[in-house]
Protein backbone atom coordinates (compact mmCIF):
# COMPACT_ATOMS: atom_id res chain seq x y z
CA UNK A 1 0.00 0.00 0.00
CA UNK A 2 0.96 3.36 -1.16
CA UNK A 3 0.54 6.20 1.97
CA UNK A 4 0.36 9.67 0.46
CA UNK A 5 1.34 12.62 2.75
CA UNK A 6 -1.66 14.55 3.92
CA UNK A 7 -0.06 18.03 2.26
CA UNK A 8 0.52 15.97 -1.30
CA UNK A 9 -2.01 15.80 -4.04
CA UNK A 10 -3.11 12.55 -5.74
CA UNK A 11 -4.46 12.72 -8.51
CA UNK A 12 -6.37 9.57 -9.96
CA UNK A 13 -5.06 8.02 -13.06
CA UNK A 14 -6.96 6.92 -16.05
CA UNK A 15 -6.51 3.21 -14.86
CA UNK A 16 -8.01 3.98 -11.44
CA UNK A 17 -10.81 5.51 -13.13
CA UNK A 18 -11.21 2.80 -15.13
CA UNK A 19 -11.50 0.25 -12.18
CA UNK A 20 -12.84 2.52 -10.37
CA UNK A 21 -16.22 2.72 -13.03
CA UNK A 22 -15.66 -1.07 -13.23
CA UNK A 23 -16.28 -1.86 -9.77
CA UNK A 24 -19.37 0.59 -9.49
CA UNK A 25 -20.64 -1.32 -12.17
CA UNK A 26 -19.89 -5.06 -10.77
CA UNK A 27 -21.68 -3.30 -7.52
CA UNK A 28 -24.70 -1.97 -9.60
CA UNK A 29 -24.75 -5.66 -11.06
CA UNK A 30 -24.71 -7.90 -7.74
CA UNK A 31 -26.91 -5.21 -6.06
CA UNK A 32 -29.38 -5.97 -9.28
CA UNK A 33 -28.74 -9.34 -9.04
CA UNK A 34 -29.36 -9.49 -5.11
CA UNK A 35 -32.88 -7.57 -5.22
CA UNK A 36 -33.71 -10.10 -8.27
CA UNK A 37 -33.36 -13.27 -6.16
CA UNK A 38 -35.03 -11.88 -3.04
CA UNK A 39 -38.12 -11.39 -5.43
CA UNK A 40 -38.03 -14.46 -6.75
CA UNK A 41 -37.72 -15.78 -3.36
CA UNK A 42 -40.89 -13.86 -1.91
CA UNK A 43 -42.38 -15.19 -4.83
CA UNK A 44 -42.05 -19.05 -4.24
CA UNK A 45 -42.13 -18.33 -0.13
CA UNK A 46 -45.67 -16.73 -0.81
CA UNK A 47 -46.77 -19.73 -3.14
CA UNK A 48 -45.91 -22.38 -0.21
CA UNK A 49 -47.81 -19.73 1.71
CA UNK A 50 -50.75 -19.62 -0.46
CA UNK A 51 -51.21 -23.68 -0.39
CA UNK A 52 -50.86 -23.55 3.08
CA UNK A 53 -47.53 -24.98 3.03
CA UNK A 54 -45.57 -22.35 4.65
CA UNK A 55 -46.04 -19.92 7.70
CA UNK A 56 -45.18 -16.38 6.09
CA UNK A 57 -44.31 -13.18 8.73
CA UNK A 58 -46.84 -10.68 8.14
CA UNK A 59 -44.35 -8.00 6.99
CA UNK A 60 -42.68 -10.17 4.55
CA UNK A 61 -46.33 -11.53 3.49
CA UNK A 62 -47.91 -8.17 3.08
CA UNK A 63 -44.61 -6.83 0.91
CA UNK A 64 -44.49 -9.77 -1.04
CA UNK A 65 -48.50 -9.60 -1.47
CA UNK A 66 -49.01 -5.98 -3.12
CA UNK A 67 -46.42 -6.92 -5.93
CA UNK A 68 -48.59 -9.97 -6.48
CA UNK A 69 -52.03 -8.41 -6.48
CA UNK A 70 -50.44 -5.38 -8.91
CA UNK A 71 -49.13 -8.45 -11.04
CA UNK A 72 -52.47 -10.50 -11.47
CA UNK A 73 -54.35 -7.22 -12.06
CA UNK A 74 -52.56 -7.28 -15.63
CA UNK A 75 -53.17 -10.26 -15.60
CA UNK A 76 -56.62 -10.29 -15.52
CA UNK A 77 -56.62 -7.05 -18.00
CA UNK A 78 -55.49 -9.14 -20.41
CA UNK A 79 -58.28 -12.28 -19.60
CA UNK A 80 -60.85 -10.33 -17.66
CA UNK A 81 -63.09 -13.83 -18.50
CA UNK A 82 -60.65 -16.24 -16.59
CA UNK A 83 -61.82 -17.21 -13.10
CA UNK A 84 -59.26 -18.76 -12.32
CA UNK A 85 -57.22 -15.84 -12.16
CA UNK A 86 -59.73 -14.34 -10.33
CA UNK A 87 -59.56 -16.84 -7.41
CA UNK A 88 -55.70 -16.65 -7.48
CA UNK A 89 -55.90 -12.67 -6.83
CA UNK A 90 -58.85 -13.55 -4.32
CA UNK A 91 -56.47 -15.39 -2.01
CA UNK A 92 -53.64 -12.67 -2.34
CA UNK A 93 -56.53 -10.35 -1.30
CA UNK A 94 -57.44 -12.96 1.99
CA UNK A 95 -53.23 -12.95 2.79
CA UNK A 96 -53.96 -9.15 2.56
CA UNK A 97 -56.57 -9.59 4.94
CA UNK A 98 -58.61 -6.85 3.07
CA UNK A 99 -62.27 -9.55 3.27
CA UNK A 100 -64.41 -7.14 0.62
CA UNK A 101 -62.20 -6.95 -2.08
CA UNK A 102 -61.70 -11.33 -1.48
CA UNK A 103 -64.90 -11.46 -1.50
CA UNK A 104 -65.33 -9.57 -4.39
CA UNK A 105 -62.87 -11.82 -6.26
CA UNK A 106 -64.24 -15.02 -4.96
CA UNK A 107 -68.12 -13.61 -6.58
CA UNK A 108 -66.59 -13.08 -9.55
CA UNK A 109 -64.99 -16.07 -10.19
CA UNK A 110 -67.92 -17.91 -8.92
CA UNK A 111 -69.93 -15.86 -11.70
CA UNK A 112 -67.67 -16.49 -14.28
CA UNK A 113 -67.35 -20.40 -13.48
CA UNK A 114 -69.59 -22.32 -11.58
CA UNK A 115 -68.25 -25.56 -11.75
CA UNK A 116 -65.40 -23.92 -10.00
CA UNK A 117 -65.73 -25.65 -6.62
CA UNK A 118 -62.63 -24.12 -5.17
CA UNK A 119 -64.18 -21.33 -4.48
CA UNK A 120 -66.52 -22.02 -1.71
CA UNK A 121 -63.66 -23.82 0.29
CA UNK A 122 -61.12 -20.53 0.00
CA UNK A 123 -64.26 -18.24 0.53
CA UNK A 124 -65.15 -20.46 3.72
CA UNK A 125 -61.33 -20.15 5.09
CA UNK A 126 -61.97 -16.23 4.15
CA UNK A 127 -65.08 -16.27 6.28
CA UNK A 128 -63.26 -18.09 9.50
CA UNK A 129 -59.91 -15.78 9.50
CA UNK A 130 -62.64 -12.41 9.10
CA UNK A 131 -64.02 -14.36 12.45
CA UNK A 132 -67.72 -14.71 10.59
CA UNK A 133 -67.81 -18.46 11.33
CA UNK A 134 -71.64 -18.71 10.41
CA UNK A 135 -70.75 -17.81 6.76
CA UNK A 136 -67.71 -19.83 7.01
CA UNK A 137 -70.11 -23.12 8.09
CA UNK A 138 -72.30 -22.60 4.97
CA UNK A 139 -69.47 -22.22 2.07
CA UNK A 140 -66.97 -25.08 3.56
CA UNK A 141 -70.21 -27.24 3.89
CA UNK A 142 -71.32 -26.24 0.35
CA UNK A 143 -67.75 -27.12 -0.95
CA UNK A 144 -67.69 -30.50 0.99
CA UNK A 145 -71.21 -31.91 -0.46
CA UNK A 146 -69.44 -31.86 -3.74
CA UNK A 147 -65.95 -32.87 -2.50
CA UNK A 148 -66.70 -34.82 0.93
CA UNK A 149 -62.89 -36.50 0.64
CA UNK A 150 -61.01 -33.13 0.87
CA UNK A 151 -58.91 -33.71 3.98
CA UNK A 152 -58.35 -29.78 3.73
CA UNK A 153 -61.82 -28.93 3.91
CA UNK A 154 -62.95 -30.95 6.70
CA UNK A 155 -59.61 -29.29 8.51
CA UNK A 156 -60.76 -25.55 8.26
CA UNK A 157 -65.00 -27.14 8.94
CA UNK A 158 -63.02 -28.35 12.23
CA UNK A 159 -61.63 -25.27 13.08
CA UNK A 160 -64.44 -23.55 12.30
CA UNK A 161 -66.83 -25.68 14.62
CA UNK A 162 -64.49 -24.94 17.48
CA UNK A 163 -64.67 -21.15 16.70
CA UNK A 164 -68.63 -22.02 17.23
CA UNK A 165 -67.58 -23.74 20.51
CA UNK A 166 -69.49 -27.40 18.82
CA UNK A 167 -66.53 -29.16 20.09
CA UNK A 168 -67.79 -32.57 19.47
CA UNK A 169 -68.69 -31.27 15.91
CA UNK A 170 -65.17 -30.18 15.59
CA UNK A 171 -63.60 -33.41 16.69
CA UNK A 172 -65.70 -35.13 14.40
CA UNK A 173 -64.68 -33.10 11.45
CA UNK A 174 -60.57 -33.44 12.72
CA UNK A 175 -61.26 -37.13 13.06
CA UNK A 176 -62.10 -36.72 8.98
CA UNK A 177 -60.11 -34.76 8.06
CA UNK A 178 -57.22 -37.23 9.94
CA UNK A 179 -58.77 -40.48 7.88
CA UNK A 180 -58.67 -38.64 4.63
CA UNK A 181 -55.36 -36.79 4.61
CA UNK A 182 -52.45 -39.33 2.95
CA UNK A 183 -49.81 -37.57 5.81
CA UNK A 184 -52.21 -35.62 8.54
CA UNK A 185 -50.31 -32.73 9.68
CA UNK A 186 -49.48 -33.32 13.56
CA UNK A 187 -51.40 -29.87 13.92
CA UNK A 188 -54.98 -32.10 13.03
CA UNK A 189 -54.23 -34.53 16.50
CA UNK A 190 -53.32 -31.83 18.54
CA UNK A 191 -56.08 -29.72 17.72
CA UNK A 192 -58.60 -32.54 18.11
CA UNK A 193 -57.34 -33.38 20.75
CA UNK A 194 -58.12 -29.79 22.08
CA UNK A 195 -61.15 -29.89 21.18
CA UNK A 196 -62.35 -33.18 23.06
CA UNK A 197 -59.63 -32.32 26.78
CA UNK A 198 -61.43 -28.61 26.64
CA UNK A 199 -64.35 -26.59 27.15
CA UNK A 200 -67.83 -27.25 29.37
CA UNK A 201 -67.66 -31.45 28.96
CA UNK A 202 -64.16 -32.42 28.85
CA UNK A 203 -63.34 -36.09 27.17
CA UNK A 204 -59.99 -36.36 28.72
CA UNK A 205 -59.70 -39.99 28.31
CA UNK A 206 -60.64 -39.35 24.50
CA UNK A 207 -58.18 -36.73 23.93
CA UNK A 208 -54.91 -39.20 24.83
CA UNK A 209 -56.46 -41.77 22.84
CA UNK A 210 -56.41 -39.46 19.99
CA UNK A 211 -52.92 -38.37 20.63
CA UNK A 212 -51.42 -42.02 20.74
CA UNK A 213 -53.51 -42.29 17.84
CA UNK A 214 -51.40 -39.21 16.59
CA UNK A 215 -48.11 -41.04 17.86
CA UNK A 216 -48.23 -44.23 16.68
CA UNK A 217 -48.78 -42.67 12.85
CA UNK A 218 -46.38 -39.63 13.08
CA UNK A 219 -43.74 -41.09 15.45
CA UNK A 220 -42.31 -40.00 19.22
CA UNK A 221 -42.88 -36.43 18.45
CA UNK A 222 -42.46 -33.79 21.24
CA UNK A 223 -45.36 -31.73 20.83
CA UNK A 224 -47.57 -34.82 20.85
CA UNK A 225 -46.47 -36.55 23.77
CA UNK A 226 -46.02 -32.94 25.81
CA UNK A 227 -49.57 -32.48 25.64
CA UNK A 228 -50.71 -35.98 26.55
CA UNK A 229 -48.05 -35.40 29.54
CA UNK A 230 -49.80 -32.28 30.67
CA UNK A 231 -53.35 -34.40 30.23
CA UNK A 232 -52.03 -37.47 31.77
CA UNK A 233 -50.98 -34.94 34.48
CA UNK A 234 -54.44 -33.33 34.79
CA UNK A 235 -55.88 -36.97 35.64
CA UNK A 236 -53.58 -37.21 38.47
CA UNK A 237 -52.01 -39.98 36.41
CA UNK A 238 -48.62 -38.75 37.33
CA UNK A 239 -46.44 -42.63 36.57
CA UNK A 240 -47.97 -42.45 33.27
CA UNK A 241 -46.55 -38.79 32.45
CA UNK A 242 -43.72 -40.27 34.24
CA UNK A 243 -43.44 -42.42 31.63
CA UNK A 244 -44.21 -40.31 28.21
CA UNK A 245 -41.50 -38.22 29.54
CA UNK A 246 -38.57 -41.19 30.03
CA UNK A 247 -39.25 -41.97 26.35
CA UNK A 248 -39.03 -37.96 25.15
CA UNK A 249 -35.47 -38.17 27.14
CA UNK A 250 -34.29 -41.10 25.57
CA UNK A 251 -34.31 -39.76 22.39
CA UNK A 252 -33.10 -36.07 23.18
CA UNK A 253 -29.51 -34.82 23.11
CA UNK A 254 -30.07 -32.56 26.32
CA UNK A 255 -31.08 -33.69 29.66
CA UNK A 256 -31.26 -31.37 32.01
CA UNK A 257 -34.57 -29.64 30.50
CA UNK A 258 -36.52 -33.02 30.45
CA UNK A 259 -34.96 -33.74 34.02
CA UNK A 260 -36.28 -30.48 35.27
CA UNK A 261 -39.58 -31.58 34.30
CA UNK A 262 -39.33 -34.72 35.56
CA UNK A 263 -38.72 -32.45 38.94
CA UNK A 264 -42.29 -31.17 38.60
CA UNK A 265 -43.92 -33.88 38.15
CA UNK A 266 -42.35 -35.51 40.96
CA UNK A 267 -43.15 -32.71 42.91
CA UNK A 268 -46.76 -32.27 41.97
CA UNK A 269 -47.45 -35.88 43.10
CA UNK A 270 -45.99 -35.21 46.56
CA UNK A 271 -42.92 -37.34 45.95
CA UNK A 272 -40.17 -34.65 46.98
CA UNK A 273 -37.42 -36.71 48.08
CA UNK A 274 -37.19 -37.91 44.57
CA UNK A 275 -38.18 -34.71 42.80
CA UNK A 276 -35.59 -33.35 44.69
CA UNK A 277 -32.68 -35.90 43.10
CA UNK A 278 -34.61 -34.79 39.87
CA UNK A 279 -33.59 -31.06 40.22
CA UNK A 280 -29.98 -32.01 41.44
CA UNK A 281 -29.66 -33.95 38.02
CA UNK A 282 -30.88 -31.71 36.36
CA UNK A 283 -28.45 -28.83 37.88
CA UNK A 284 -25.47 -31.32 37.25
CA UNK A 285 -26.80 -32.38 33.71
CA UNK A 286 -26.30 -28.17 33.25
CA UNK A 287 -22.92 -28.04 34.81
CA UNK A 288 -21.77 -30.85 32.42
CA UNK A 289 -22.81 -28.44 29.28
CA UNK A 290 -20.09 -26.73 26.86
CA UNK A 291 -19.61 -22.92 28.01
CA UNK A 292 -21.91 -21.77 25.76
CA UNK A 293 -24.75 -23.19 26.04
CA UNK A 294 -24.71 -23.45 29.69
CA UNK A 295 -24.90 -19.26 29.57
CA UNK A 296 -27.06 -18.75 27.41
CA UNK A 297 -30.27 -16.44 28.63
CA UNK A 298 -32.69 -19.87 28.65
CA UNK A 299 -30.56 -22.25 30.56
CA UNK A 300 -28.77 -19.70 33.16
CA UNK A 301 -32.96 -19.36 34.01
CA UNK A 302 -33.51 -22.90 34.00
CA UNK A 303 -30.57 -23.18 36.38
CA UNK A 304 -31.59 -19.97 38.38
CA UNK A 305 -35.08 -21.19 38.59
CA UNK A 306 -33.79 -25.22 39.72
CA UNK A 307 -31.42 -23.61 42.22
CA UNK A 308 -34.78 -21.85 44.39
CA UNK A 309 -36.58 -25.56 43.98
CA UNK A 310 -33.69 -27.38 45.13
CA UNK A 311 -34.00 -25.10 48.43
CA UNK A 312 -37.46 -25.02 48.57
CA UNK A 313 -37.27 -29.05 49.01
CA UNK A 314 -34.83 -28.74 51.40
CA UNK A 315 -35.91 -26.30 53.81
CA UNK A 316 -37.70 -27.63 56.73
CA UNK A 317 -41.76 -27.34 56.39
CA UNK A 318 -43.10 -25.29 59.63
């Protein structure tokens, strides 16, 4: 590297000017090239999001959204007859959450093609998110006369019926949409099983039975078997949460989190010498962590928060 005295003059050669122009191009160029794949990025994140597939951020949804509504406008200038295209912009318009002009697209297409079943089952999804459940019950029940083996359907009837508070209704329709779908989401067990362990007439028993249902197709997964835990728990059935929670430990890499719980169960069922050893495992399991993870925000409260129980047990009852 050349230094130049502060008191000198440089003056810029041709050649530097020359790079120099060359490089603000290359810049112009990747910047270009940068903005070009984000778009086409936000384009397939807001498909997946469209189908359901994908859970887009509001922000990056509603950016991504008024590009795509400006975009099938032309569109539809061009084939103001295609209702298809007129149920595409529909949906952008129920992302938008802006209900009349989606329901203003969903009309038309309907008008323009009436063999177009689609329609009624977005329109019925539009009518559940703008929290007018009635109107959502009619189109998604319209829509499943015709198609009564859409797994999708009977999924947004479900939630629907629970937005009505008919939770039986709702289980029903999960239970459906569960036997229909070729890979049920792990969202259609939990929420049925919601439905059944909640509201004025409880089927607790029901609810786990739906959740091993749930386990036994998709696996040991965690969010399954926590909420049959916390059910298993709420029928004083604390060896059998015992249990669900050995076999969630066995398979993860960390134990102090799943030892912590095992703590709180313990404790809950009055069994404090050996919730006690749970929290001092569970302390040690921390202690035996790399640096950093064992100071990270989470885990110093886990630790913070096992530390108080630990003294709680052992302080004398008066």
């Amino acid at each position: 590297m050349i230094l130049t005295p502060r008191n000198s003059v440089s003056r810029p050669s041709c050649e530097d000017d020359a790079m120099t122009i060359t490089g603000n191009k290359r810049n112009r160029v990747s910047q270009i090239q940068i903005l070009s794949a984000f778009r086409v990025f936000v384009v397939f994140i807001l498909g997946l999001f469209l189908q359901g597939l994908f859970p887009l951020p509001i922000s990056l949804a509603h950016q991504g959204v008024d590009d795509q509504i400006a975009s099938m406008t032309r569109r539809i200038e061009k084939k103001p007859n295609d209702a298809k295209l007129h149920l595409r912009r529909a949906e952008l318009h129920r992302v938008h959450r802006d209900w009349e002009a989606a329901l203003k697209d969903y009309n038309r297409a309907a008008a323009l093609n009436s063999e177009l079943s689609e329609v009624d089952l977005y329109r019925g999804r539009m009518y559940y998110e703008a929290k007018q459940p009635d109107k959502a019950e009619a189109a998604l029940s319209r829509f499943i006369r015709k198609k009564p083996e859409h797994s999708v359907a009977r999924f947004w009837q479900a939630r629907n019926y629970l937005k009505m508070d008919q939770r039986k209704k709702a289980a029903d329709a999960y239970t459906q949409a569960i036997a229909l779908a070729a890979d049920p989401s792990p969202d259609y067990f939990i929420e049925r099983a919601r439905a059944l362990a909640e509201g004025k007439s409880p089927d607790i028993e029901k609810a786990i039975e739906g959740l091993n249902e749930g386990l036994s197709v998709k696996g040991p997964l965690v969010t399954l078997q926590l909420y049959a835990i916390a059910l298993e728990m709420k029928q004083m059935r604390f060896d059998a949460a015992l249990t669900r929670l050995d076999r969630l430990a066995d398979i993860a890499g960390r134990k102090d989190r799943w030892l912590a719980r095992r703590g709180e169960i313990l404790e809950t069922a009055g069994r404090k010498e050996e919730a006690l050893m749970a929290y001092q495992s569970a302390l040690a399991a921390i202690e035996s962590l790399p640096a950093f993870r064992k100071n990270t925000r989470s885990t110093l409260a886990l630790k913070n928060r096992l530390s108080k129980s630990v003294v709680r047990l052992r302080t004398p009852t008066q």
